[in-house]
Protein backbone atom coordinates (compact mmCIF):
# COMPACT_ATOMS: atom_id res chain seq x y z
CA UNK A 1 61.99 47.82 42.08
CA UNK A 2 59.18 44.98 42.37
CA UNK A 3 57.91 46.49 45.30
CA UNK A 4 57.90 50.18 44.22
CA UNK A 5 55.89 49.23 41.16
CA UNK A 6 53.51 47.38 42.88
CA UNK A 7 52.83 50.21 45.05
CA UNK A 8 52.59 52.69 41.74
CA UNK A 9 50.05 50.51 40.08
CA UNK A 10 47.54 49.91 43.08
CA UNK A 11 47.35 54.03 43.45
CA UNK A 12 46.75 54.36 39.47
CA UNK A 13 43.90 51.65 39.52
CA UNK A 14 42.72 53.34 42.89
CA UNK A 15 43.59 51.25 45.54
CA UNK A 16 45.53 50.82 49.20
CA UNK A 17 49.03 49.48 49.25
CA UNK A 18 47.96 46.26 49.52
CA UNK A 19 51.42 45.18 51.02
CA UNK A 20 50.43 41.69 52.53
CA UNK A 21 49.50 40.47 48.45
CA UNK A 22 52.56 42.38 47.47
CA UNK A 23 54.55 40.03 49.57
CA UNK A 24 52.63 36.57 48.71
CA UNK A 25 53.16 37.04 45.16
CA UNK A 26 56.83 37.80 45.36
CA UNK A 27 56.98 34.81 47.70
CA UNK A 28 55.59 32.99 45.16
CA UNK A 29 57.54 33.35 42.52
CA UNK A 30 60.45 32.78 44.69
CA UNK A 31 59.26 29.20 45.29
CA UNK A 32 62.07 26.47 45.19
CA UNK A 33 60.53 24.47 42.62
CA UNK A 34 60.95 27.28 40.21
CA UNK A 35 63.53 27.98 37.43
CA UNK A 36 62.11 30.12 34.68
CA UNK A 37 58.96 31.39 36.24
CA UNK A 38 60.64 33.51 38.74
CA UNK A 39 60.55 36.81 39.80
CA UNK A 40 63.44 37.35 37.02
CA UNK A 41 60.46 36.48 34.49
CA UNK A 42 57.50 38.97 35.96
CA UNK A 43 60.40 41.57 36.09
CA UNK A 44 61.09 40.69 32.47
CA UNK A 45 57.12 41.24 31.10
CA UNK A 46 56.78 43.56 32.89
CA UNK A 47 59.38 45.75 31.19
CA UNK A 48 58.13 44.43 27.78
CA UNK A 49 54.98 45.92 28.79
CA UNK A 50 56.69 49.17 29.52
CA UNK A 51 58.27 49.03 25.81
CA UNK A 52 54.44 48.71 24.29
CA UNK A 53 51.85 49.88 26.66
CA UNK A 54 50.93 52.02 24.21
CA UNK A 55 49.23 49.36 22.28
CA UNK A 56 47.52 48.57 25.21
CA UNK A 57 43.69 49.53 26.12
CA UNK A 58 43.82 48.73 29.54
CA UNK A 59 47.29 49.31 30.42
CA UNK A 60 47.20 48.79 34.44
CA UNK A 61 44.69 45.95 33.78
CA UNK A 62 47.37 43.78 31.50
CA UNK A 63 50.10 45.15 34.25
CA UNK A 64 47.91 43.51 37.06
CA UNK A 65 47.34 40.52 35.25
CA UNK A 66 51.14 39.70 34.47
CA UNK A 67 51.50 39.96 38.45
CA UNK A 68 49.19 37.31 38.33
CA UNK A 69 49.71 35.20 35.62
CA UNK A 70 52.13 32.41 37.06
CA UNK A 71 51.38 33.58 40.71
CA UNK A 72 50.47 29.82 40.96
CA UNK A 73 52.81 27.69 39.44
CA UNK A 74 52.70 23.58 39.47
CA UNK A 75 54.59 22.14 36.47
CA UNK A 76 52.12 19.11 36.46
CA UNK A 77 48.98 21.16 36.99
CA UNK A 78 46.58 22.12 34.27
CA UNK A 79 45.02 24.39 35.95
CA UNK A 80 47.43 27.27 36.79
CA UNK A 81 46.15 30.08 34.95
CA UNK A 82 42.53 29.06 36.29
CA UNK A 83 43.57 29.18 39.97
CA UNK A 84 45.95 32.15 39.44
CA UNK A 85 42.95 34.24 37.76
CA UNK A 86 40.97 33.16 40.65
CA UNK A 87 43.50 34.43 43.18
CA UNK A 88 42.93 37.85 41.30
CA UNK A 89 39.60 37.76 41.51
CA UNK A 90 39.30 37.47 45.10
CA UNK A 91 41.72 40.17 45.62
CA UNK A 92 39.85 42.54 42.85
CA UNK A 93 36.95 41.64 44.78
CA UNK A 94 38.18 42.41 48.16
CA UNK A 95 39.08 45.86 46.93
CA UNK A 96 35.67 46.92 45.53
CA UNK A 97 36.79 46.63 41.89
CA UNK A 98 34.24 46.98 38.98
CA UNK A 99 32.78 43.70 37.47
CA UNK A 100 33.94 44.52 34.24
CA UNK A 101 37.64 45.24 34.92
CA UNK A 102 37.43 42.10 37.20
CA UNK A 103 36.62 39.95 34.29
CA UNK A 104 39.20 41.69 31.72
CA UNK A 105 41.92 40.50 34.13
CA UNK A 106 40.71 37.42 34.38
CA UNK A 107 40.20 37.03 30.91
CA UNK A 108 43.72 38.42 30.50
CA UNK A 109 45.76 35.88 32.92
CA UNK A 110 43.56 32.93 30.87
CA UNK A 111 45.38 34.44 27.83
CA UNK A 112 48.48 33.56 28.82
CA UNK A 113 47.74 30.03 29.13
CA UNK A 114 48.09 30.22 25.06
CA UNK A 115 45.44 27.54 24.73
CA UNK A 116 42.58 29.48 22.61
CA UNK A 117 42.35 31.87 20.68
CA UNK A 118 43.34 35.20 22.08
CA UNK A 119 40.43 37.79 21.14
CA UNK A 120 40.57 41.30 22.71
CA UNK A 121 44.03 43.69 21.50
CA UNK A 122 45.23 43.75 24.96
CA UNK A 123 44.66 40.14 24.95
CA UNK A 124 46.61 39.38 21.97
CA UNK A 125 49.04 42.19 23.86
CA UNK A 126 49.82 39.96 26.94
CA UNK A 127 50.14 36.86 24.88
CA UNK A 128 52.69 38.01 23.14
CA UNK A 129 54.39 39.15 26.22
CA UNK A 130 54.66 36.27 27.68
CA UNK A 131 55.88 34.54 24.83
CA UNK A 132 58.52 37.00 24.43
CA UNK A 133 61.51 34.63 25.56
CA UNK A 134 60.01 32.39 22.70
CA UNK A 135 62.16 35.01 20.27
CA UNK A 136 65.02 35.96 22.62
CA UNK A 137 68.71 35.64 21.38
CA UNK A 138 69.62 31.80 21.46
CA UNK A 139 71.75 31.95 24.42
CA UNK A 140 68.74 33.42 26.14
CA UNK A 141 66.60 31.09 24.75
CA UNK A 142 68.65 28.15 25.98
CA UNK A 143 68.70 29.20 29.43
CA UNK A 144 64.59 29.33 29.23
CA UNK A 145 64.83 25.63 28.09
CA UNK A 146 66.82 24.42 31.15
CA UNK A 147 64.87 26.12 33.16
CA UNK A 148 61.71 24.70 32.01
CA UNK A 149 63.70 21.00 32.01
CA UNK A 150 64.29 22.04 35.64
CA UNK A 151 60.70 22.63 36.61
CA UNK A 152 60.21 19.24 34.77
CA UNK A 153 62.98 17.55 36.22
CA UNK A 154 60.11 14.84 38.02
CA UNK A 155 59.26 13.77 34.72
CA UNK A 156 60.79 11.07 32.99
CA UNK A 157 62.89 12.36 30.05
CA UNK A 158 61.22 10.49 27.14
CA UNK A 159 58.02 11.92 28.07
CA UNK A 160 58.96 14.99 29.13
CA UNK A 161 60.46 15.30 24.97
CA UNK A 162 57.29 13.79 23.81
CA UNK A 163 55.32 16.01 25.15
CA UNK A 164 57.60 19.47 25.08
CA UNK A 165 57.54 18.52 20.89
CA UNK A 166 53.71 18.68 20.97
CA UNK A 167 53.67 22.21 22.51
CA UNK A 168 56.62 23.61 20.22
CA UNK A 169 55.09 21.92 17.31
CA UNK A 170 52.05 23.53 18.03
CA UNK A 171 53.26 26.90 17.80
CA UNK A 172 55.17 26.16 14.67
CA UNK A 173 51.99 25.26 13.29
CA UNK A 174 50.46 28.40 14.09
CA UNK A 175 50.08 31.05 11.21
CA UNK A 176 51.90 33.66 13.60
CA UNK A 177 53.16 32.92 16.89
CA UNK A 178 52.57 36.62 17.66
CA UNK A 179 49.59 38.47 17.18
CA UNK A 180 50.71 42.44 17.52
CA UNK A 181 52.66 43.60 14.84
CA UNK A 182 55.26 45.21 16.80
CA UNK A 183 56.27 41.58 18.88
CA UNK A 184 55.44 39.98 15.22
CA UNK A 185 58.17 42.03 13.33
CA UNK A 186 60.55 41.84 16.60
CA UNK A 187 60.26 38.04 17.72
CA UNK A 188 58.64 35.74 14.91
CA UNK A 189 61.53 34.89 12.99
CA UNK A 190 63.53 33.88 15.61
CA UNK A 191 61.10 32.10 17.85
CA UNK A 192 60.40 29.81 14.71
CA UNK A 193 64.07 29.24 14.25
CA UNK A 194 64.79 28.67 18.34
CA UNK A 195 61.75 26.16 18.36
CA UNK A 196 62.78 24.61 15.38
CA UNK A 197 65.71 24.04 16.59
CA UNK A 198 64.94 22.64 20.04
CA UNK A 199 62.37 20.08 18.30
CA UNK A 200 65.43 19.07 16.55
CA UNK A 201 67.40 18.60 20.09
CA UNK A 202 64.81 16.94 21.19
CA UNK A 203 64.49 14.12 18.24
């Protein structure tokens, strides 16, 4: 399925099959050290972005950049977004894409890093995308959690609560985790109640 859709998007935004990046970016997310941010996951936005590409401006843009967005994945790194962006980049560039799109993908895979504020309505679009499992059905919701445990297994437990608190606190503090109204009325209350929750585990 991966593969076919790959090969559908690079003829809508005008390009060759581009097999060889098809490839390194499932290989990717197949890497060992990975439990949530698999393949399962890109499948997973991906078909959120089916459900609302029509909020979208620049549907096959926001589809490119959730190819991207985890494409490289350290659990330790701060940087992933930066480097996966600039893995785009170089492949937008090497296929004669426009400046502008260049930088909305960019701009779109640095979204997902949910550090700042999210400007631009596809933007705000892929954001909430990826914070999708935030709002899944508990069982769901636990699985995500082990799997993210999993990816942290290196650090040491008390940190690793410390710090998963900070980043579930912070989107508990957060006026709205989701900025579209459609994920809004679909995911907020139960992302607050999962998070909530999972602080509480943590304690």
């Amino acid at each position: 399925m991966l593969v076919a859709r790959w090969k559908k998007l690079m003829a809508n935004m005008g390009m060759k099959e581009n097999k060889a990046t098809c490839d390194a970016l499932v290989q990717a997310y197949s890497e060992a050290h990975r439990q949530y941010h698999t393949l399962v996951h890109l499948e997973s936005v991906l078909s959120l972005l089916d459900q609302y590409q029509h909020l979208a401006q620049h549907t096959h843009e926001i589809e490119l950049a959730l190819w991207f967005h985890d494409a490289i994945y350290q659990p330790k790194s701060t940087s992933n977004e930066l480097e996966s962006a600039q893995w785009a980049r170089t492949f937008l560039n090497q296929n004669q894409i426009n400046s502008q799109s260049t930088a909305r993908i960019e701009q779109l895979i640095d979204a997902t890093s949910h550090t700042g504020a999210s400007g631009t309505v596809d933007e705000k679009l892929i954001s909430d995308i990826d914070l999708a499992i935030l709002g899944r059905p508990k069982t769901d919701y636990e699985i995500y959690t082990h799997g993210v445990r999993f990816e942290y297994q290196l650090v040491p437990i008390s940190l690793y609560r410390e710090k998963r608190k900070a980043v579930l606190q912070g989107f508990l503090n957060r006026p709205k985790i989701y900025l579209t109204e459609p994920l809004h009325e679909r995911f907020e209350e139960q992302a607050r109640r999962n998070i909530f929750d999972e602080i509480r585990g943590l304690e």
